[in-house]
Protein backbone atom coordinates (compact mmCIF):
# COMPACT_ATOMS: atom_id res chain seq x y z
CA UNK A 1 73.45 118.36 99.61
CA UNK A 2 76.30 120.36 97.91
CA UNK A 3 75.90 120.79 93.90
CA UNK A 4 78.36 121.38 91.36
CA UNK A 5 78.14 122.41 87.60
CA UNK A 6 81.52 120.39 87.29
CA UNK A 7 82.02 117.62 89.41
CA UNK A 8 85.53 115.50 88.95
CA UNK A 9 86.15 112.54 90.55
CA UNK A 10 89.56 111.88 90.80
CA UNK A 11 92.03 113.88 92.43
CA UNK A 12 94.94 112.76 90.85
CA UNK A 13 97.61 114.52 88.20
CA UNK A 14 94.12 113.59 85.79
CA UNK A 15 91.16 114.98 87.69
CA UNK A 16 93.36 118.47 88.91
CA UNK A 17 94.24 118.85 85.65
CA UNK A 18 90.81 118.98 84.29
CA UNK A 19 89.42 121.11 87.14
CA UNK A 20 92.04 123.92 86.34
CA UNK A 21 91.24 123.59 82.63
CA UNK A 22 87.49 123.76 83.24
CA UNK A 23 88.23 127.10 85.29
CA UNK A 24 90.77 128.62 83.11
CA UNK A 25 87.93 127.98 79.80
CA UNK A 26 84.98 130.01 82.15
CA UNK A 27 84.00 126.99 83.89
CA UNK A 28 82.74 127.49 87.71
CA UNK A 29 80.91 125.96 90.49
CA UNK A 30 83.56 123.32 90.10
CA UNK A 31 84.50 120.40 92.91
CA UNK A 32 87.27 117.64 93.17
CA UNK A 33 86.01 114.65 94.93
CA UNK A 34 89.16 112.25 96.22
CA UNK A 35 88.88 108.94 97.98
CA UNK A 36 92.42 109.68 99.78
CA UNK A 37 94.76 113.00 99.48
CA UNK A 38 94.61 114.32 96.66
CA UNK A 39 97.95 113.83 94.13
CA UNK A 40 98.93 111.22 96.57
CA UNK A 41 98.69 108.09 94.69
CA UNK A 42 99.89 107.07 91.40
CA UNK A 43 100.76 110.57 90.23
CA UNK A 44 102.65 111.18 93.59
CA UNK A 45 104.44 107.53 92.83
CA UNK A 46 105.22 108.81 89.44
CA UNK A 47 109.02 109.33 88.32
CA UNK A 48 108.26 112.41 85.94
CA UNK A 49 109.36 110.99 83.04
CA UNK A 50 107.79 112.58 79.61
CA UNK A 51 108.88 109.89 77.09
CA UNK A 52 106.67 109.08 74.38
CA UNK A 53 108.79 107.71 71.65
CA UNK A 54 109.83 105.01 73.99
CA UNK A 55 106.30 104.42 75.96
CA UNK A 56 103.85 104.52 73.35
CA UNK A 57 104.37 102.78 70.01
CA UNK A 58 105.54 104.73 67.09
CA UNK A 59 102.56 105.47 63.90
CA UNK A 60 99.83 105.17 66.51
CA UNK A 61 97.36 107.42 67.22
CA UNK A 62 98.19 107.14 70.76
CA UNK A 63 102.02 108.02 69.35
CA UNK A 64 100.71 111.34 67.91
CA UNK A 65 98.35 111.75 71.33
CA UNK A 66 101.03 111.39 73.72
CA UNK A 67 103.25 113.61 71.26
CA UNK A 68 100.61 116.24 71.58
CA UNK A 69 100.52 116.12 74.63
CA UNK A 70 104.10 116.54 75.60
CA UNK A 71 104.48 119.38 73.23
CA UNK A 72 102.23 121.32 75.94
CA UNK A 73 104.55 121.26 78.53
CA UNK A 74 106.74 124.09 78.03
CA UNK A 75 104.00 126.64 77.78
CA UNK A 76 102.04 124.56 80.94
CA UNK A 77 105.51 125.05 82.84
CA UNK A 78 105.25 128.40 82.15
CA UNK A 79 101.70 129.23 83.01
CA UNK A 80 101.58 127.39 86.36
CA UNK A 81 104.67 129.30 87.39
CA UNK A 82 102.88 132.71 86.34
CA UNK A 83 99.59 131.48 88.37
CA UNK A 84 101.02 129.91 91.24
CA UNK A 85 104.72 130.86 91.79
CA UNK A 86 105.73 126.96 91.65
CA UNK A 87 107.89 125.67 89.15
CA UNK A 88 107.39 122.35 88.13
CA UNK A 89 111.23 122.08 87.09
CA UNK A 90 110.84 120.77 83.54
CA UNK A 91 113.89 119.53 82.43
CA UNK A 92 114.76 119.14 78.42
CA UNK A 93 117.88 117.27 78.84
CA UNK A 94 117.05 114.44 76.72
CA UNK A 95 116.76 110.62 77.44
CA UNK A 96 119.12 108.04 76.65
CA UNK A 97 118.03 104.51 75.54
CA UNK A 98 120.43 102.26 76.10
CA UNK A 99 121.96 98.90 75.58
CA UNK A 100 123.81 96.55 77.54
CA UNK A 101 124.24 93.51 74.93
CA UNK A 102 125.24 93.29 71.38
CA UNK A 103 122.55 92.37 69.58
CA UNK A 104 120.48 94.34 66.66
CA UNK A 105 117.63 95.38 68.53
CA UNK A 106 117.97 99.13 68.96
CA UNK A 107 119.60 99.65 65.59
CA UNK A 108 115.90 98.00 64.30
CA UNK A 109 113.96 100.67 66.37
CA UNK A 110 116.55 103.74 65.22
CA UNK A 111 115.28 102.78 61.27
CA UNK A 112 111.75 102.53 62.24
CA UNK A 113 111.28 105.47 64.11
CA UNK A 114 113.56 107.42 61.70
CA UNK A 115 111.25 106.35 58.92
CA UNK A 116 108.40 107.33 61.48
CA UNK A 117 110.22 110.74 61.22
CA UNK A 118 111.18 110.69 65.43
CA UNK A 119 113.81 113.03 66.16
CA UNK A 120 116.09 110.40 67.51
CA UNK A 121 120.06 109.68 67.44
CA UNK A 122 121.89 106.93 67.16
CA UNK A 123 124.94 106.97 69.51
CA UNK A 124 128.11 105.08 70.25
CA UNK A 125 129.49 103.92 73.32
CA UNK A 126 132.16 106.59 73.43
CA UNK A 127 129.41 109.28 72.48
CA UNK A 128 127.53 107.96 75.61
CA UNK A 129 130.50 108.24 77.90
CA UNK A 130 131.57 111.42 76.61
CA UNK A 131 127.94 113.01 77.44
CA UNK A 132 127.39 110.56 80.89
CA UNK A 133 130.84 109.27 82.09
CA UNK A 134 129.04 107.67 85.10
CA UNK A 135 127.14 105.10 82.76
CA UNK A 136 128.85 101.96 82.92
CA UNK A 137 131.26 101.26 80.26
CA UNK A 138 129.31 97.78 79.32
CA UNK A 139 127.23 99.84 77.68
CA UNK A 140 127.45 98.92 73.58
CA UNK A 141 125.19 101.46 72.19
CA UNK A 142 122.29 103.54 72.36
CA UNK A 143 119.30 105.73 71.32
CA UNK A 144 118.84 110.06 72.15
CA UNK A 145 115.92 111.49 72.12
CA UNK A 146 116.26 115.06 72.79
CA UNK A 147 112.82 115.93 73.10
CA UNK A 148 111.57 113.03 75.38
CA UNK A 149 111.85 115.33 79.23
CA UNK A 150 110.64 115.08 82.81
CA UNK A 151 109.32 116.76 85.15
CA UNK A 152 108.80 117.02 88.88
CA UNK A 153 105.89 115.38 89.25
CA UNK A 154 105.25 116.10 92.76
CA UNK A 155 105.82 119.75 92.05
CA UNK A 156 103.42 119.26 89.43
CA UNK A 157 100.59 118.21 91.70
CA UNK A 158 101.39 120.76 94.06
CA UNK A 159 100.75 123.50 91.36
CA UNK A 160 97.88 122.11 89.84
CA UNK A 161 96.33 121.93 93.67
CA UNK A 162 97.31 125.28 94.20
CA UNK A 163 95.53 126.85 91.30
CA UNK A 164 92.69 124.96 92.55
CA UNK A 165 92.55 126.54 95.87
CA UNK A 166 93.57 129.87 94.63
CA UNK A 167 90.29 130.15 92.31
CA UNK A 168 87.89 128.68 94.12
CA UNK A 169 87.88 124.88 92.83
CA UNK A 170 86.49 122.82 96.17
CA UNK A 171 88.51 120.21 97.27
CA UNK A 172 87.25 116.86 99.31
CA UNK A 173 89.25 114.39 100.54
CA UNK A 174 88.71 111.24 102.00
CA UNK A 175 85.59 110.97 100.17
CA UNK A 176 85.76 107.57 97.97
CA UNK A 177 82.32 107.25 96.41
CA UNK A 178 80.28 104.27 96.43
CA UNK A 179 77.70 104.83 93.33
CA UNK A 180 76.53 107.45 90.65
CA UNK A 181 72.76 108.78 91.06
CA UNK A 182 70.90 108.12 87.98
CA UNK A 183 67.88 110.50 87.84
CA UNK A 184 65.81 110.16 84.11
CA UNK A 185 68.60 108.84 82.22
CA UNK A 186 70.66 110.83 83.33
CA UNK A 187 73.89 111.02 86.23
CA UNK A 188 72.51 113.37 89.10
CA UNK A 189 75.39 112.97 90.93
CA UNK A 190 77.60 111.02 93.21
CA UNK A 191 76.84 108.87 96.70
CA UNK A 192 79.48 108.14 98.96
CA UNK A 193 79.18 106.09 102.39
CA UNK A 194 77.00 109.22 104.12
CA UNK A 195 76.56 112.03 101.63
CA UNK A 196 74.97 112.71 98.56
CA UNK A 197 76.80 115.19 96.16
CA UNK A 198 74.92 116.59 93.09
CA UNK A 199 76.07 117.36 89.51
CA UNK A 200 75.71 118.92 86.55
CA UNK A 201 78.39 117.28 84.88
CA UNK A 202 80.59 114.67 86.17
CA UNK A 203 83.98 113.37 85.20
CA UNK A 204 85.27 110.05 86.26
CA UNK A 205 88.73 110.22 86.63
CA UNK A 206 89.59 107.74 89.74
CA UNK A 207 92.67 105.96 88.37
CA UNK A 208 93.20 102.23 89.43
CA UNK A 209 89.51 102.49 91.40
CA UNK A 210 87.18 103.29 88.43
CA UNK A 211 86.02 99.25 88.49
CA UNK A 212 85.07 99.64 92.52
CA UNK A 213 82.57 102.55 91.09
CA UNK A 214 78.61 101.41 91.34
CA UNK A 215 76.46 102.70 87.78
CA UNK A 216 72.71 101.99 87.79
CA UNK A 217 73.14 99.43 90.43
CA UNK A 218 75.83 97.00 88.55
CA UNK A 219 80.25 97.62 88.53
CA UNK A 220 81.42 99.91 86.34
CA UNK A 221 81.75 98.28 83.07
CA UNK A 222 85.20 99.75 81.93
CA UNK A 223 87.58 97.09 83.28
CA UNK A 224 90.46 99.17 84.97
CA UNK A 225 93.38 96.49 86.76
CA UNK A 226 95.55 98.34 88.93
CA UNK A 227 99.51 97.24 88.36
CA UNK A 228 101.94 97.90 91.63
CA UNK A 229 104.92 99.81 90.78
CA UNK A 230 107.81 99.87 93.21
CA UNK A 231 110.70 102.70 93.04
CA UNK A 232 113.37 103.64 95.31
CA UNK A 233 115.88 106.80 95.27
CA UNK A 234 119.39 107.54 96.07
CA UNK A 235 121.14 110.88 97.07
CA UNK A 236 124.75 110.41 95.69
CA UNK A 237 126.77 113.37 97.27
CA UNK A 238 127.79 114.79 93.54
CA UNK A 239 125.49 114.44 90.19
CA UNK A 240 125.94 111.42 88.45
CA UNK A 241 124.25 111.60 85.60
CA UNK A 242 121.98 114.37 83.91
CA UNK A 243 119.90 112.99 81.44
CA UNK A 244 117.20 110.34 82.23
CA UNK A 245 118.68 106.80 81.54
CA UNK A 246 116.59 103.81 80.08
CA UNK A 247 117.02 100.46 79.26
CA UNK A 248 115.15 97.19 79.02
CA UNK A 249 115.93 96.42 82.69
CA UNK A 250 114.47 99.56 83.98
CA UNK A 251 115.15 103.52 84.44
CA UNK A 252 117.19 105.98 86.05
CA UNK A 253 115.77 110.07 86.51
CA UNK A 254 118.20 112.33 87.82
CA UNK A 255 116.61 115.51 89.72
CA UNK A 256 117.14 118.76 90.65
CA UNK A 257 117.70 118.37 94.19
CA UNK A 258 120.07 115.41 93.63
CA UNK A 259 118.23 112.47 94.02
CA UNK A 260 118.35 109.83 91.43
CA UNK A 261 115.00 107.70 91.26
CA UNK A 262 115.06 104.17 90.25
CA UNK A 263 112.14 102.54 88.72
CA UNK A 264 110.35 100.71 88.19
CA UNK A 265 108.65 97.09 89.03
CA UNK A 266 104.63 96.28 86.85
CA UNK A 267 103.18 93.49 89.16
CA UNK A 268 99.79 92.50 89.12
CA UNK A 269 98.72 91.91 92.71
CA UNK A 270 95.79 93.72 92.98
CA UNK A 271 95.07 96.66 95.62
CA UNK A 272 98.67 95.65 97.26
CA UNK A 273 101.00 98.74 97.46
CA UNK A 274 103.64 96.62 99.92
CA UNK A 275 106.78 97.93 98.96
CA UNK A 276 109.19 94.38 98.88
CA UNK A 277 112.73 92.99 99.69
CA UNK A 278 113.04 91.48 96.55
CA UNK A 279 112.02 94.43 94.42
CA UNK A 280 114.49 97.01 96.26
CA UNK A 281 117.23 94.36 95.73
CA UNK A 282 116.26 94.27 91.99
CA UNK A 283 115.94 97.92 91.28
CA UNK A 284 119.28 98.34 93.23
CA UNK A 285 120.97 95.71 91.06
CA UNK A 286 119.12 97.70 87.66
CA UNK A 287 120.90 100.92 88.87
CA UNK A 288 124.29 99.52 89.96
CA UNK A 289 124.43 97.60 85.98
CA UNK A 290 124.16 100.94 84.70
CA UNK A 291 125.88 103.09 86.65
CA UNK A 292 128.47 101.38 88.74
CA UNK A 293 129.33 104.95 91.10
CA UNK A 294 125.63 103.93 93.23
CA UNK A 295 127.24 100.42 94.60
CA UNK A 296 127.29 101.25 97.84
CA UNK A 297 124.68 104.21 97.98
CA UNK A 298 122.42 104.37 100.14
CA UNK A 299 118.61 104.36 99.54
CA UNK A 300 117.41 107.21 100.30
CA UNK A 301 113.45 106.48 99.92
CA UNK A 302 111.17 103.67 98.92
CA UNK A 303 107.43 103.79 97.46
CA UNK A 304 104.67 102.35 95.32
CA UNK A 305 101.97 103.17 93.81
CA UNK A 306 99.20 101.61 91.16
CA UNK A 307 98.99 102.56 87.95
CA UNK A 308 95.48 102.07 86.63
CA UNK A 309 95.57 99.56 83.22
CA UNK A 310 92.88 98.64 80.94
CA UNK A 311 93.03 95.32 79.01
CA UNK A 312 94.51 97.03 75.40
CA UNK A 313 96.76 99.46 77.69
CA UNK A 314 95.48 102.17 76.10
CA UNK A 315 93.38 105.20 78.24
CA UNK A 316 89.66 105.56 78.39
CA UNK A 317 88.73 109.28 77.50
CA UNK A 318 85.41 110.69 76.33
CA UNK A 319 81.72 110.53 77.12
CA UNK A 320 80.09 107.49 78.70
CA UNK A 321 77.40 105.77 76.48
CA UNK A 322 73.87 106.16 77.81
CA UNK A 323 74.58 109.51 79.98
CA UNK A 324 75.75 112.71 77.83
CA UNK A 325 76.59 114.55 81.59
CA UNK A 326 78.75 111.62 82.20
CA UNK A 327 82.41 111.75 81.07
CA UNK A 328 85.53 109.07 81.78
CA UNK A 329 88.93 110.25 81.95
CA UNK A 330 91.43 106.91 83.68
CA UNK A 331 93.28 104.37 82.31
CA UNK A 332 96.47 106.18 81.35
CA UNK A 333 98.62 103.42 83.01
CA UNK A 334 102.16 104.25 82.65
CA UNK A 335 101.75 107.50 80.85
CA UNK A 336 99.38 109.47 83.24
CA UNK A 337 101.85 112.71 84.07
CA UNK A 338 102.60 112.95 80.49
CA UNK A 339 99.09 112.73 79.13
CA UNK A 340 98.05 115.09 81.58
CA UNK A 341 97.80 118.36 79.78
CA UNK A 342 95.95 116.97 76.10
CA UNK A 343 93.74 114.77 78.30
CA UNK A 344 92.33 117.95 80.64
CA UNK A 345 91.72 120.18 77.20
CA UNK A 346 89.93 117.40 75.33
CA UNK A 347 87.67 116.97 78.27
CA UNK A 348 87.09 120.88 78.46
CA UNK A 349 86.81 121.20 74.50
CA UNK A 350 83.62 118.67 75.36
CA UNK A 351 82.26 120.19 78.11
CA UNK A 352 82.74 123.68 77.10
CA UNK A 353 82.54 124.11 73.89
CA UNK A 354 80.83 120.82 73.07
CA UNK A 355 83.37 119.67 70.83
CA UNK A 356 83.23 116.10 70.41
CA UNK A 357 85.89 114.08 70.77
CA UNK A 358 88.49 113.26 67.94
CA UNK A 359 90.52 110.14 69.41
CA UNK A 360 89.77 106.47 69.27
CA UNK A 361 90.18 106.13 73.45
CA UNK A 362 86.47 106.33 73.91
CA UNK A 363 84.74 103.78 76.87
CA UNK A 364 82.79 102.70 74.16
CA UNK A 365 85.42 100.59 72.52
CA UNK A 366 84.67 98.22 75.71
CA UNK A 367 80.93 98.31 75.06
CA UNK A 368 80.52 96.76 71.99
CA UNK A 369 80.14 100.35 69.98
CA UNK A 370 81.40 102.48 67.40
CA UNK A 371 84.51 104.54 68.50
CA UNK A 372 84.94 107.60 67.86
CA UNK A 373 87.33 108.81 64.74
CA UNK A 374 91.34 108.81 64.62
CA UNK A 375 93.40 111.82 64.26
């Protein structure tokens, strides 16, 4: 049976980032156990974006989190270039919010999130079509946030995989596990359909699947949905646009190689990852509203993917009542490539250093205990 000091389950944009964080603070000895290919599902699905003052909302402590967390990007850019020679093309361009009817609504989120003390502008119509001529002139008015980003996501997972097989981070694939060994109170390790895999330390980071997961012979008792996303992508032959373009119908990310992603659908239909008629005609529609120039493009590429969602939204990091080797890292839901980097040092500070953890997103908010305290 193989063993591991550091075993992470999970090989998504969560679980890689952990394992190289684990490495990079002296951890060894350390494996990546994935039920598919590793990067290939959500995070893979994932259009990049790195937008916290319009996904999380403002004066939370998830606010400040996923603040935190994007603030680590440069320097992460940086460092993966330096360790792997791939760049992850992080691109500070700004994000547009933008509205399509007259109404009050975004000049009621510029005065909140100015008094929140977000770095945000309010712009006119002609400001937008001066800076994107492409957007459609409907547009009345909007929000720019100069420090909400993206990045390739894909090229992102590619790094993170290569520093893992660059320092000696072990890598299994189609592996999904079926159960955690309990040995004396405490998590032994992992069983999948015909191995056993021992642990030191694991980390549960399996996305959408964390609920399929078998503890002490019961389900998993953190309560993980997972919500289909569709997207699809055009390849206009010039640039259309070069900031990433919101609104409340849905989201356009321009990137470097030309393609323009469109996203992106939340349906609840469990395990499904069907990509449908009716939501390519939709998201074609979305991108045509805002920017007229793509009736007639074609799509270039289609996908899904399921974006793991607990019942307050909100992720589940820290240790796992019960088990002190045990630690949970999943339910970042729409927010899992930008929460990335803060969620991989927190779990290393813990496992490390054994420095406890400081935010409220602890698994034991769903078990009827104390959480741990806010920022």
């Amino acid at each position: 049976m193989n063993s591991f000091d550091f075993l992470i389950v999970g090989g998504g944009v969560i679980g890689l980032s952990i394992a190289r964080e684990l490495h990079k603070r002296g951890g060894r000895n350390i494996g990546v156990l994935e039920r598919g290919h590793v990067g290939k599902e959500a995070s893979w699905a994932a259009a990049g974006m790195l937008s916290p003052d319009i996904e999380a909302d403002l004066g939370s402590e998830f606010h400040r989190f996923c603040r935190r967390s994007l603030e680590m990007y440069p320097a992460l850019a940086e460092e993966l270039k330096g360790e792997t020679g791939i760049e992850i093309e992080l691109d500070r361009s700004g994000t547009f919010c933008l509205s399509f009817d007259d109404d009050d609504s975004l000049r009621e989120i510029y005065a909140r999130q100015i008094e929140d003390g977000v770095r945000v502008d309010l712009v006119s119509s002609s400001d937008i079509s001066k800076a994107e001529p492409s957007i459609s002139q409907s547009v009345c008015e909007g929000l720019f946030y100069q420090s909400n980003w993206q990045v390739e996501n894909r090229k992102l997972l590619q790094a993170l995989r290569t520093y893992c097989e660059l320092n000696g981070i072990r890598i299994f694939e189609s592996m999904p596990i079926e159960s955690l060994m309990i040995e004396s109170g405490k998590v032994s390790g992992v069983e999948t359909a015909d191995s056993r895999i021992g642990a030191e330390n694991v980390v549960i980071a399996t996305g959408a699947w964390t609920s399929l997961i078998k503890i002490a012979g019961s389900t998993f008792p953190v309560d993980i949905k997972p919500v289909r996303g569709q997207m699809i992508a055009f390849k206009p032959e010039m640039r259309l646009i070069r900031s990433v373009v919101h609104s409340s119908q849905g989201y356009l990310v321009p990137k470097r190689d030309g393609r323009i992603l469109v996203g992106a659908t939340s349906e609840d239909v469990g395990f499904d990852k069907v990509v449908t008629t009716e939501a390519v005609e939709r998201l074609y529609s979305t991108a045509v509203k805002m920017v007229p120039a793509l009736d007639g493009a074609e799509i270039v590429d289609s996908w899904s993917g399921l974006r793991p969602c607990t019942e307050d939204k909100l992720p589940v990091i820290g240790e796992f009542p019960g088990y002190k080797n045990l630690t949970v890292a999943t339910g970042h839901y729409r927010n899992g490539i930008l929460l990335a980097p803060l969620t991989a040092v927190v779990i290393a500070d813990n496992l490390i250093d054994n420095v406890s953890f400081r935010y409220a997103f602890a698994p034991s908010r769903f078990l009827g205990e104390t959480t741990a305290a806010s920022v």
